[in-house]
PDB file of N, CA and C in Angstrom:
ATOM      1  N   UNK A   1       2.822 -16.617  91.546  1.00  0.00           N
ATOM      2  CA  UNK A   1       1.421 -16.839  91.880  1.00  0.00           C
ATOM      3  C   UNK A   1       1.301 -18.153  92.654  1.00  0.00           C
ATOM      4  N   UNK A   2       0.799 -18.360  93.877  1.00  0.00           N
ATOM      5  CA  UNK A   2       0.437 -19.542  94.458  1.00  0.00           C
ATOM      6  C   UNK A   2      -1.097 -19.839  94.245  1.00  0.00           C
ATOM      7  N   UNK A   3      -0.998 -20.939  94.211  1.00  0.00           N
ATOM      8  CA  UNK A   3      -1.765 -21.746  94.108  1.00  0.00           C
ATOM      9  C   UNK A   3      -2.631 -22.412  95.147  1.00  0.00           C
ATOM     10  N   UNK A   4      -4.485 -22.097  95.186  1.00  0.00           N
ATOM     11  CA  UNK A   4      -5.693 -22.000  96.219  1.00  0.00           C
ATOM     12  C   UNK A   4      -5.306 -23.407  96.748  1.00  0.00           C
ATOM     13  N   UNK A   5      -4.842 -24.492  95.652  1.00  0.00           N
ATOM     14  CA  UNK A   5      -4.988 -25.810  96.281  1.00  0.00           C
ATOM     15  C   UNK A   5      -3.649 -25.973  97.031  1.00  0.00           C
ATOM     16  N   UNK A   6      -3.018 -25.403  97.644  1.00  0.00           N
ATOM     17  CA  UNK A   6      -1.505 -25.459  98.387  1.00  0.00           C
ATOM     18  C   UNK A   6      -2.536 -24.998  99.555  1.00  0.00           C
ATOM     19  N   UNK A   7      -2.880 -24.397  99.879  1.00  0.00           N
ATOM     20  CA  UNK A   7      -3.617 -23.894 101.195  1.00  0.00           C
ATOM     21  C   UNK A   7      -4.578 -24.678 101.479  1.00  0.00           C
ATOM     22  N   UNK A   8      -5.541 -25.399 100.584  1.00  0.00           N
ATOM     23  CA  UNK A   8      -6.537 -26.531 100.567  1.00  0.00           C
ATOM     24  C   UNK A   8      -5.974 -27.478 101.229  1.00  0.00           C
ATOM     25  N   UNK A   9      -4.699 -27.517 100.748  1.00  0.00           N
ATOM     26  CA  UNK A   9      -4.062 -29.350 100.942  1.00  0.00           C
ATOM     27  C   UNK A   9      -3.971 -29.030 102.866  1.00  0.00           C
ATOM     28  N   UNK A  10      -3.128 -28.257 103.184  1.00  0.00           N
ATOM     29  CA  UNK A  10      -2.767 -27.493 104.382  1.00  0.00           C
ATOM     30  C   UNK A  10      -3.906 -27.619 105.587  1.00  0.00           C
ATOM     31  N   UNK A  11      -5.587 -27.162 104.709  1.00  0.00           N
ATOM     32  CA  UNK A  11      -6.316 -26.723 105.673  1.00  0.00           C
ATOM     33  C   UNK A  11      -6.869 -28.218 105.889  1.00  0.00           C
ATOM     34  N   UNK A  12      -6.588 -29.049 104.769  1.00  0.00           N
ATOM     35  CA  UNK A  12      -7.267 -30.628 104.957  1.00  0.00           C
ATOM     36  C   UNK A  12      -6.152 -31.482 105.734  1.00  0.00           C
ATOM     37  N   UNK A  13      -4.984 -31.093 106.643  1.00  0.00           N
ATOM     38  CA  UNK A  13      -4.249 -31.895 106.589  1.00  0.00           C
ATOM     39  C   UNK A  13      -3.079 -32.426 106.064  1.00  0.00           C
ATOM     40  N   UNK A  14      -3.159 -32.000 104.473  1.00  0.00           N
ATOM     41  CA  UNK A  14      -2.117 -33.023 104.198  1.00  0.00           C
ATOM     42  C   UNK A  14      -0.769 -31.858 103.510  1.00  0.00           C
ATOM     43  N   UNK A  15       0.287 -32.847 103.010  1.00  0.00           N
ATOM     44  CA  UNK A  15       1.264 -32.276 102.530  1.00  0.00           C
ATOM     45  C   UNK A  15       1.161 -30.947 101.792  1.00  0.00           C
ATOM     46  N   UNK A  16       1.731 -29.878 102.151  1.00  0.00           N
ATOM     47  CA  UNK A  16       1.470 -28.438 101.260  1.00  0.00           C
ATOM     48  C   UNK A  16       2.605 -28.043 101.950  1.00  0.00           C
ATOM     49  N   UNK A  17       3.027 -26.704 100.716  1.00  0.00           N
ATOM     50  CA  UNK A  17       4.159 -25.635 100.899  1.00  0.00           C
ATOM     51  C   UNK A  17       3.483 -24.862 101.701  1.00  0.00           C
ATOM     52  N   UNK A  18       2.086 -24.338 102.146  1.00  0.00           N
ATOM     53  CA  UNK A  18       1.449 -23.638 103.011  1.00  0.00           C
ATOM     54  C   UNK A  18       2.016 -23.844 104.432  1.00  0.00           C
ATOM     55  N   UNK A  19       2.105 -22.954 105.044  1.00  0.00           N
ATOM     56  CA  UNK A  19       2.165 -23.468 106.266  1.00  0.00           C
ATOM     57  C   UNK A  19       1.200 -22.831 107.186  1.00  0.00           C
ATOM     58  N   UNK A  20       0.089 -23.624 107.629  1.00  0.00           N
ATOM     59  CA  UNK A  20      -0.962 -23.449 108.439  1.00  0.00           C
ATOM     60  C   UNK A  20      -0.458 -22.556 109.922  1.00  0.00           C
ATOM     61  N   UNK A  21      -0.978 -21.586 110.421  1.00  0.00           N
ATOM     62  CA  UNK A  21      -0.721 -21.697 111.670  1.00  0.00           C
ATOM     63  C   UNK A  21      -1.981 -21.462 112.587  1.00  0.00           C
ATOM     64  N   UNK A  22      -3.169 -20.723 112.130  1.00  0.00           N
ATOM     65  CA  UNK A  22      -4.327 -21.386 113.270  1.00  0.00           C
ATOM     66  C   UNK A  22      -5.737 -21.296 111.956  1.00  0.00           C
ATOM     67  N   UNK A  23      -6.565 -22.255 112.756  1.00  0.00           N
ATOM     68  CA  UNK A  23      -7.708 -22.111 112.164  1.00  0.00           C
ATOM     69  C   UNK A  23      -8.887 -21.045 113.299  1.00  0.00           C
ATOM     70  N   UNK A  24     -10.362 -20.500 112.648  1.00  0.00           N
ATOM     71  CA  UNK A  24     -10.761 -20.294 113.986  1.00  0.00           C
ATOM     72  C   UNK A  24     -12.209 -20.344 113.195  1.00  0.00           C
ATOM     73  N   UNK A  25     -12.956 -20.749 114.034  1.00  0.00           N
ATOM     74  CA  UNK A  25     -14.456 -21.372 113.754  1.00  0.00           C
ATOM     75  C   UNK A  25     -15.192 -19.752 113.752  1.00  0.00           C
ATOM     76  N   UNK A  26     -15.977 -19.616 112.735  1.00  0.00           N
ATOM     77  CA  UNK A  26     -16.338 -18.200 112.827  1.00  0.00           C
ATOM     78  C   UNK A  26     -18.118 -18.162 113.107  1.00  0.00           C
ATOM     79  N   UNK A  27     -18.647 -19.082 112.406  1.00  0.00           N
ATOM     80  CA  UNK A  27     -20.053 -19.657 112.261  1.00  0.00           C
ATOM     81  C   UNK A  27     -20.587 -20.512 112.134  1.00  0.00           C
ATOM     82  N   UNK A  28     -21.218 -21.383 112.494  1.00  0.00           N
ATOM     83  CA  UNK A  28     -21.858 -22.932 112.448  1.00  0.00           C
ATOM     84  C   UNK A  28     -23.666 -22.817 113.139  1.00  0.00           C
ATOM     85  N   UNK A  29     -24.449 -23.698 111.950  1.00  0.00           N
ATOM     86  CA  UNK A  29     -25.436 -23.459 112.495  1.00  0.00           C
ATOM     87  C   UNK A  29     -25.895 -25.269 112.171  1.00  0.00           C
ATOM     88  N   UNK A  30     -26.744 -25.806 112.035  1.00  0.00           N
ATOM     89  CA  UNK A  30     -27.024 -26.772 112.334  1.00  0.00           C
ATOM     90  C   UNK A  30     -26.777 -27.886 111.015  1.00  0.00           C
ATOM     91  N   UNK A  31     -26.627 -27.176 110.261  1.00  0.00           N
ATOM     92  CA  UNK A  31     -26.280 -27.815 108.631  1.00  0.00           C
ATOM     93  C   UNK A  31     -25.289 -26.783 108.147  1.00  0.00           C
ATOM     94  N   UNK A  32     -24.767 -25.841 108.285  1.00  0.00           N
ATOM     95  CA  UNK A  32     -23.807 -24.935 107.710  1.00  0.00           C
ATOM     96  C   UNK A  32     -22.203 -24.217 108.794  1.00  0.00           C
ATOM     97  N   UNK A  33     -21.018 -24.634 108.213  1.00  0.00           N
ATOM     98  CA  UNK A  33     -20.565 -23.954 109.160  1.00  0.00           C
ATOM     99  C   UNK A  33     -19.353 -23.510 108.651  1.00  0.00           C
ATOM    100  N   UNK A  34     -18.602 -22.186 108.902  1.00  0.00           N
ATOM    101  CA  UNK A  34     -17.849 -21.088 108.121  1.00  0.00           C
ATOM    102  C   UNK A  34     -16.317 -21.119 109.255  1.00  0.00           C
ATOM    103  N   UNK A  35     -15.082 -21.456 108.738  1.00  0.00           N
ATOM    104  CA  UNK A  35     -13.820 -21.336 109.433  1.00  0.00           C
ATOM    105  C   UNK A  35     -13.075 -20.524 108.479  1.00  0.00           C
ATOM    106  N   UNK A  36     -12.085 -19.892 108.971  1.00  0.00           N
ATOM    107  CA  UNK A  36     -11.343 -19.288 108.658  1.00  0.00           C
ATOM    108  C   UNK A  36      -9.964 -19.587 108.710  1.00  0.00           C
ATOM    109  N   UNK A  37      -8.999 -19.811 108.026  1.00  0.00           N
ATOM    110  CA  UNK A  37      -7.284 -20.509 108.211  1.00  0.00           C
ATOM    111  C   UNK A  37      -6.279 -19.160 108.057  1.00  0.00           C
ATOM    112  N   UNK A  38      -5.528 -19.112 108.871  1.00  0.00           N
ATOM    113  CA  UNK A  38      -4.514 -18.317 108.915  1.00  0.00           C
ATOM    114  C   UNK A  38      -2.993 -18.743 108.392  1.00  0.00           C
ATOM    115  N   UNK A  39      -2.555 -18.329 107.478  1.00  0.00           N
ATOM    116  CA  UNK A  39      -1.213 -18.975 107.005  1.00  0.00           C
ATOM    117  C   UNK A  39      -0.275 -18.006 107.156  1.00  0.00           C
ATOM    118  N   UNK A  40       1.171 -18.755 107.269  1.00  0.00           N
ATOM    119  CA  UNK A  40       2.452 -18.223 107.800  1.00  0.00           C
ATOM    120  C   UNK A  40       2.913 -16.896 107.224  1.00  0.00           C
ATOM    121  N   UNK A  41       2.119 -16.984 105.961  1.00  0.00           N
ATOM    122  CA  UNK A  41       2.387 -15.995 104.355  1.00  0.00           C
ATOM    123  C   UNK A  41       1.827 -14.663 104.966  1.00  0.00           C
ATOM    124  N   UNK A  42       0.677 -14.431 105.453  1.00  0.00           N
ATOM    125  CA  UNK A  42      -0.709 -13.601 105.741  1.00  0.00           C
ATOM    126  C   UNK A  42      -1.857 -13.768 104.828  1.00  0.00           C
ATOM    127  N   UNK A  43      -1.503 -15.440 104.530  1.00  0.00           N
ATOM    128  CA  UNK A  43      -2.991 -15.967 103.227  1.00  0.00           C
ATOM    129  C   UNK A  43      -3.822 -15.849 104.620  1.00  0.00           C
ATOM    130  N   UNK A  44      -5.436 -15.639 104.413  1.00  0.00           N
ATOM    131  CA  UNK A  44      -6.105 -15.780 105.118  1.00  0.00           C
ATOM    132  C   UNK A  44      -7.420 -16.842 103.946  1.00  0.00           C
ATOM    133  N   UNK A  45      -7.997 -17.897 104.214  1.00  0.00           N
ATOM    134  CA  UNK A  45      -8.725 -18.550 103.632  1.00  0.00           C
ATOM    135  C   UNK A  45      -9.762 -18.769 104.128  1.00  0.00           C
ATOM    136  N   UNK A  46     -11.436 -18.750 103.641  1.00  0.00           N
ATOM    137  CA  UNK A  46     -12.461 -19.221 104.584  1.00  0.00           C
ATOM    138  C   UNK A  46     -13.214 -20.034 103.456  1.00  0.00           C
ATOM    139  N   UNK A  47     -13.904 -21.474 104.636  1.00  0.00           N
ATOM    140  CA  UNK A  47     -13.686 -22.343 104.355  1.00  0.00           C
ATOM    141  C   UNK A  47     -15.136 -22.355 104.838  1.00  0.00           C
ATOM    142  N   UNK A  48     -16.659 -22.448 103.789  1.00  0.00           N
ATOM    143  CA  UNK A  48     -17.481 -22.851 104.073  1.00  0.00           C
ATOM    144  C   UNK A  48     -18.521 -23.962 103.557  1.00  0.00           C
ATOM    145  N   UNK A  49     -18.771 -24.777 104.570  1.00  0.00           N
ATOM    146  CA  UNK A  49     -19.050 -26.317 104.559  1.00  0.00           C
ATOM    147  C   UNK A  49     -20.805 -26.693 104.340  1.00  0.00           C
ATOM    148  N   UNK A  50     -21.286 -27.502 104.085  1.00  0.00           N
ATOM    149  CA  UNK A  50     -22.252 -27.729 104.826  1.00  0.00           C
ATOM    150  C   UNK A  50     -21.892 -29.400 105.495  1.00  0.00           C
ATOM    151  N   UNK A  51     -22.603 -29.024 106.436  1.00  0.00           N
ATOM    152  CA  UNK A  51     -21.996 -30.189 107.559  1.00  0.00           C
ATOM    153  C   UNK A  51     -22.935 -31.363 107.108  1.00  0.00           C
ATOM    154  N   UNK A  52     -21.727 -31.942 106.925  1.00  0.00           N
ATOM    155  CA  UNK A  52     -22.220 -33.509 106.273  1.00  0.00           C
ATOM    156  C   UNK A  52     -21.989 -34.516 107.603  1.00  0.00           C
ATOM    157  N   UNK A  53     -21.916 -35.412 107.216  1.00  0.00           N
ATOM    158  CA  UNK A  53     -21.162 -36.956 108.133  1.00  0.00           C
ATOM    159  C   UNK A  53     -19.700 -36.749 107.193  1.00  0.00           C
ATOM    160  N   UNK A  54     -18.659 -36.931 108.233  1.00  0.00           N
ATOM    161  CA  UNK A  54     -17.427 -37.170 106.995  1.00  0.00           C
ATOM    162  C   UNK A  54     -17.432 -38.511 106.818  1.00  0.00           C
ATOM    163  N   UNK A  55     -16.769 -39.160 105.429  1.00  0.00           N
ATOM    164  CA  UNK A  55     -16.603 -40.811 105.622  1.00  0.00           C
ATOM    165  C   UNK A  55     -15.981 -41.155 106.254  1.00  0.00           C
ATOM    166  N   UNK A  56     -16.278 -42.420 106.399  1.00  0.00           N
ATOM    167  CA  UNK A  56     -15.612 -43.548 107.293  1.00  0.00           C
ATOM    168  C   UNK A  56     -15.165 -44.677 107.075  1.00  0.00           C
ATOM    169  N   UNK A  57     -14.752 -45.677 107.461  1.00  0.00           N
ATOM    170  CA  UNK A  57     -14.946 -46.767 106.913  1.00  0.00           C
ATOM    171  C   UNK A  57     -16.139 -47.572 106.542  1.00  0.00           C
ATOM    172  N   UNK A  58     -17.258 -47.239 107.248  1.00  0.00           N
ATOM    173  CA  UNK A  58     -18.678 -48.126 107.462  1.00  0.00           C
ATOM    174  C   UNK A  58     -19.247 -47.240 105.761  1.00  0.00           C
ATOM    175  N   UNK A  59     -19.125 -45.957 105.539  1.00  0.00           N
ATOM    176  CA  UNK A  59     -19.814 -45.332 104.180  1.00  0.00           C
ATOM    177  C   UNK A  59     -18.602 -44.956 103.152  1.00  0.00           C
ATOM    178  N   UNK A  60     -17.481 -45.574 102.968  1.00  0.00           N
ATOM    179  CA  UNK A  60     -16.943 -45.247 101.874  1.00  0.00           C
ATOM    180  C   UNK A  60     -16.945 -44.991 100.846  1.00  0.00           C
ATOM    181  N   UNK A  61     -18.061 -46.288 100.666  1.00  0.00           N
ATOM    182  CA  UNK A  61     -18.373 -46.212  98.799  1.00  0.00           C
ATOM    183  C   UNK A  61     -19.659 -45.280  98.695  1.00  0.00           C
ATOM    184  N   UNK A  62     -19.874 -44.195  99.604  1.00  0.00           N
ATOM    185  CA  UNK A  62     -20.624 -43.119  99.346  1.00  0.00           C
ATOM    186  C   UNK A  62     -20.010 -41.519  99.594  1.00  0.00           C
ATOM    187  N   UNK A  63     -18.676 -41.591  99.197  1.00  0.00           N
ATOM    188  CA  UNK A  63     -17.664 -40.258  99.165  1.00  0.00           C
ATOM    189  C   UNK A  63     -18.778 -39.575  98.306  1.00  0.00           C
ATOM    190  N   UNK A  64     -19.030 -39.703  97.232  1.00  0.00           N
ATOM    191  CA  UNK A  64     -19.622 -38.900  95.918  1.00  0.00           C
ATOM    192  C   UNK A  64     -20.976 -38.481  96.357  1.00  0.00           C
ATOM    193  N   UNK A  65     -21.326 -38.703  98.037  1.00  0.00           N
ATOM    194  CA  UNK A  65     -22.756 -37.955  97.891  1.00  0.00           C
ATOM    195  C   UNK A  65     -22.477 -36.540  97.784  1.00  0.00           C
ATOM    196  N   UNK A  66     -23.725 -35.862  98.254  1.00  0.00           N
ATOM    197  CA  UNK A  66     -23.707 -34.357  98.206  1.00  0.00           C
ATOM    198  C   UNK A  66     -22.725 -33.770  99.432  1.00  0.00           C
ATOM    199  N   UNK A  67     -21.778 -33.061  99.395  1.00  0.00           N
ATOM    200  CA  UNK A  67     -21.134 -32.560 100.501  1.00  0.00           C
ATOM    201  C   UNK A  67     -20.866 -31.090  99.958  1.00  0.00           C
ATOM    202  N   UNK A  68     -21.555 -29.918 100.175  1.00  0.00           N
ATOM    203  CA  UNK A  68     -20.790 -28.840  99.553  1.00  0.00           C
ATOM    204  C   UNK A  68     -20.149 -28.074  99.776  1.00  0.00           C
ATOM    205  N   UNK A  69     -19.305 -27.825  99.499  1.00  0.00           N
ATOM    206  CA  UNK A  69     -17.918 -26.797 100.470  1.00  0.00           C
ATOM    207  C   UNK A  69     -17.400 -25.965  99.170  1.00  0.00           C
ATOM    208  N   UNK A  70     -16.792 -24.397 100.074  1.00  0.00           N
ATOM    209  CA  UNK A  70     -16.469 -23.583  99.220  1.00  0.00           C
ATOM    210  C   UNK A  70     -15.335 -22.803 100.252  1.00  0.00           C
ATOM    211  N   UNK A  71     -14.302 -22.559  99.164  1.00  0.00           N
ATOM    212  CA  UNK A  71     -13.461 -22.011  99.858  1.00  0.00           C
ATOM    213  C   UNK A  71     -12.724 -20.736  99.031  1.00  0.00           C
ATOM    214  N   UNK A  72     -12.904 -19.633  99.846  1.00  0.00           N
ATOM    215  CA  UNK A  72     -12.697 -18.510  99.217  1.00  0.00           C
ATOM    216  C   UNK A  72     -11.771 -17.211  99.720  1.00  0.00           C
ATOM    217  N   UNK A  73     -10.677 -16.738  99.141  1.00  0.00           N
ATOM    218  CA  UNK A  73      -9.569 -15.959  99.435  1.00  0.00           C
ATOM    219  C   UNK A  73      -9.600 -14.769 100.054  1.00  0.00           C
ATOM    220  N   UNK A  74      -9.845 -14.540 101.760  1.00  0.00           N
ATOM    221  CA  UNK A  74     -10.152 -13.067 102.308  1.00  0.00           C
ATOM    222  C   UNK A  74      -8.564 -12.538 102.000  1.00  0.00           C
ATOM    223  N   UNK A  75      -7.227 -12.592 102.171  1.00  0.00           N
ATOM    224  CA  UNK A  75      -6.462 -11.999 102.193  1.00  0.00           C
ATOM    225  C   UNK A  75      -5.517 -12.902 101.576  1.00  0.00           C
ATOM    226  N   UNK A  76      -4.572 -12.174 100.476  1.00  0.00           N
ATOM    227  CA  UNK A  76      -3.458 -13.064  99.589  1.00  0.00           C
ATOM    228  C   UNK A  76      -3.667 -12.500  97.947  1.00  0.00           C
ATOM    229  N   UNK A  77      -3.186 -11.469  97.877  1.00  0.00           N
ATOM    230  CA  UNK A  77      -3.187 -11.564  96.194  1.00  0.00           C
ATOM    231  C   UNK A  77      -2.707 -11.938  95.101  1.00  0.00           C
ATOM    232  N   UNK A  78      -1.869 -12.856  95.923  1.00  0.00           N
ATOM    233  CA  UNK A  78      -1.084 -13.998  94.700  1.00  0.00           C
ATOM    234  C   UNK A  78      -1.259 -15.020  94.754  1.00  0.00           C
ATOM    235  N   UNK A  79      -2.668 -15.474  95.428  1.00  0.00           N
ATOM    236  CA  UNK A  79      -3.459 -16.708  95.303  1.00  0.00           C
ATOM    237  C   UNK A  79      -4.524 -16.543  93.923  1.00  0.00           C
ATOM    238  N   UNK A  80      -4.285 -18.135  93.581  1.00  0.00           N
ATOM    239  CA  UNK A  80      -5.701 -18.229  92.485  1.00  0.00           C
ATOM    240  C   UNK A  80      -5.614 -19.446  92.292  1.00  0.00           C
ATOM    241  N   UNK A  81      -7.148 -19.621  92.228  1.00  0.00           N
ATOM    242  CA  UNK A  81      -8.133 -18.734  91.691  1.00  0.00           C
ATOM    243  C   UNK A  81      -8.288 -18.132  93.541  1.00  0.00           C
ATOM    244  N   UNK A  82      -9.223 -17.213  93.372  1.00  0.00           N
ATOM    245  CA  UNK A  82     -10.004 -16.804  94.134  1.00  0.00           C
ATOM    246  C   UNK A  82     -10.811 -17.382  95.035  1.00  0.00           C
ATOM    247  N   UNK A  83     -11.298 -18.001  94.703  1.00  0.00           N
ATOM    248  CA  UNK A  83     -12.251 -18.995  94.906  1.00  0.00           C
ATOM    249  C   UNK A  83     -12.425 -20.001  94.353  1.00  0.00           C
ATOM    250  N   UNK A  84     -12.985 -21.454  95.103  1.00  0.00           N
ATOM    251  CA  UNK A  84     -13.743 -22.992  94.215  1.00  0.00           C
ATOM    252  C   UNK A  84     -14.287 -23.213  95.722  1.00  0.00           C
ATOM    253  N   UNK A  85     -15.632 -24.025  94.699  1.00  0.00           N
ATOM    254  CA  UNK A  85     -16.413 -24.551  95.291  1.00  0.00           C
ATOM    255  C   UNK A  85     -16.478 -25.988  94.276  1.00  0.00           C
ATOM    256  N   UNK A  86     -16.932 -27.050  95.521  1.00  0.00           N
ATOM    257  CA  UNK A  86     -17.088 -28.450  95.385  1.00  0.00           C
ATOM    258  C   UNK A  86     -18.842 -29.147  95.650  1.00  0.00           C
ATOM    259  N   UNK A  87     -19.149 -29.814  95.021  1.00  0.00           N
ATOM    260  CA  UNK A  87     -20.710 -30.024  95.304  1.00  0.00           C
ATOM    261  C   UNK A  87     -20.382 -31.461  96.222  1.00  0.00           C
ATOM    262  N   UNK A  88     -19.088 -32.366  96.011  1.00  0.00           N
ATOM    263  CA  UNK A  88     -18.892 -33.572  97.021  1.00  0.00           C
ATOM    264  C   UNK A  88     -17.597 -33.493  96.617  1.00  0.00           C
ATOM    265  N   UNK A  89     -16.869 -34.713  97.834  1.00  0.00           N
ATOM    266  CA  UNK A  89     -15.498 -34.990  98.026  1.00  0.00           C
ATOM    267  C   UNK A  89     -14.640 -35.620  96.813  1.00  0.00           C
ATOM    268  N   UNK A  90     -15.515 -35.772  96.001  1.00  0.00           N
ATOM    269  CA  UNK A  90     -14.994 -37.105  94.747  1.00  0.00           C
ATOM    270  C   UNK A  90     -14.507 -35.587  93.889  1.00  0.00           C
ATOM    271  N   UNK A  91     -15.155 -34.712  94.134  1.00  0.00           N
ATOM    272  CA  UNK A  91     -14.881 -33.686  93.098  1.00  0.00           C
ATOM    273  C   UNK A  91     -13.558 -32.582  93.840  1.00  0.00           C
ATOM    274  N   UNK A  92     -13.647 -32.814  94.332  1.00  0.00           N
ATOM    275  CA  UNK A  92     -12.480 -32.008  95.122  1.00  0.00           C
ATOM    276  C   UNK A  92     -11.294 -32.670  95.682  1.00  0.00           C
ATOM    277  N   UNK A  93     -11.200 -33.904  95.827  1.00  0.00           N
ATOM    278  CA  UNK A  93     -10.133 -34.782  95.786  1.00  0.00           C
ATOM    279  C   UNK A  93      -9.684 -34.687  94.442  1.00  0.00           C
ATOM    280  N   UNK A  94     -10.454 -34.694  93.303  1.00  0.00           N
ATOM    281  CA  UNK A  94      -9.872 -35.070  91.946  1.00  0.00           C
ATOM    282  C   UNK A  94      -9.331 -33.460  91.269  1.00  0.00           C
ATOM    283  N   UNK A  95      -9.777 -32.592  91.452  1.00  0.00           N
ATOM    284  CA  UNK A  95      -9.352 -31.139  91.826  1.00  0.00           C
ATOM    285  C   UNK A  95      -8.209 -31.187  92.178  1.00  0.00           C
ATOM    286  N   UNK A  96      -7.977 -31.656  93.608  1.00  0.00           N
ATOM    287  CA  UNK A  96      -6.736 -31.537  94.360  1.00  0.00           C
ATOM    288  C   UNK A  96      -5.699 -32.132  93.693  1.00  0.00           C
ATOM    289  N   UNK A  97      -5.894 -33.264  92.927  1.00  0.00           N
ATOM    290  CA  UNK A  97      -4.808 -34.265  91.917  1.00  0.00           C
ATOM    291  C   UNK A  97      -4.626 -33.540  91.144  1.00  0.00           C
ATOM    292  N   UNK A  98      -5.524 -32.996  90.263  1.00  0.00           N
ATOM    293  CA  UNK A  98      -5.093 -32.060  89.348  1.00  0.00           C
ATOM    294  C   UNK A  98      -4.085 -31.142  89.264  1.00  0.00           C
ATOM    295  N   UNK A  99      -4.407 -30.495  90.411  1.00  0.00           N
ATOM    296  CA  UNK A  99      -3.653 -29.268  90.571  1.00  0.00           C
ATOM    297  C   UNK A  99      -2.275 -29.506  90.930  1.00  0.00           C
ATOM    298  N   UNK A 100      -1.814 -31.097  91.357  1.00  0.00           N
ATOM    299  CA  UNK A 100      -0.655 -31.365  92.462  1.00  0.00           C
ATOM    300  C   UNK A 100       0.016 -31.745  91.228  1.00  0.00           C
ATOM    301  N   UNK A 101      -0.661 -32.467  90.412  1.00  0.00           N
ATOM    302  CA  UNK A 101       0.179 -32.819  88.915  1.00  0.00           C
ATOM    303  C   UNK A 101       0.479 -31.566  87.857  1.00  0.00           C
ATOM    304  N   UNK A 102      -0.110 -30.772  87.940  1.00  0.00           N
ATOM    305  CA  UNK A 102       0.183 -29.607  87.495  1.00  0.00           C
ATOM    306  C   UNK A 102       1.706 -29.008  87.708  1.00  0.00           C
ATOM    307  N   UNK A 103       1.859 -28.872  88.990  1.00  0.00           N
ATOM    308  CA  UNK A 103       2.704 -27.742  89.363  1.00  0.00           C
ATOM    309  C   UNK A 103       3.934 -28.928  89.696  1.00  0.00           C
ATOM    310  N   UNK A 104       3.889 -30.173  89.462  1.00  0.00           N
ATOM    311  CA  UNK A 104       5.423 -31.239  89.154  1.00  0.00           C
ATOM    312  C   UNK A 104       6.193 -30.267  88.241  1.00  0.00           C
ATOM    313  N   UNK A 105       7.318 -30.548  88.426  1.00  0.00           N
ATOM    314  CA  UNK A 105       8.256 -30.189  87.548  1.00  0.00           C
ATOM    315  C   UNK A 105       8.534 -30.909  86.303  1.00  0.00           C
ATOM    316  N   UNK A 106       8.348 -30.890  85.283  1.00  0.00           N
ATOM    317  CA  UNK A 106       8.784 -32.223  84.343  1.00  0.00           C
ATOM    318  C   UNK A 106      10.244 -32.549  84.250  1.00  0.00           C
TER     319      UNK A 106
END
């Protein structure tokens, strides 16, 4: 079974066993917008946002506002969960730790 946050890490950038190979913008409207990630596997993931400001350096110490994003499994049945959704970044960064400490080997 793989794991939603291996494809998360992937679609954000960072270190994952996923291997990304395209994203493609499917819908965006002026506060909401829906992508889709294609992985090497045939995971297919869509990834919907509402369009915030991302941080920066100038608003850091406001990661924890409202940002809500949801990301949910069109193709892969040995992904799980299925789906998560995040209401801000503080909660889905700490998600993402979770899950990365999880699957260490002891």
């Amino acid at each position: 079974m793989q794991d939603l946050a291996n494809y998360i890490l992937a679609i954000e950038g960072r270190t994952s066993s996923a291997e990304l190979l395209e994203s493609v913008q499917v819908h965006t409207t002026d506060d909401e917008g829906l992508w889709q990630y294609h992985f090497a596997d045939g995971a297919i993931i869509e990834k919907q946002q509402e369009l915030e400001q991302e941080p920066n350096r100038s608003n850091i110490g406001e990661l924890c506002e409202d940002n809500w994003t949801r990301y949910r499994v069109l193709k892969g049945n040995d992904i799980s969960p299925k789906q998560k959704a995040f209401s801000n970044l503080c909660q889905r960064a700490f998600w993402l730790k979770m899950r990365q400490a999880c699957q260490k080997p002891a």
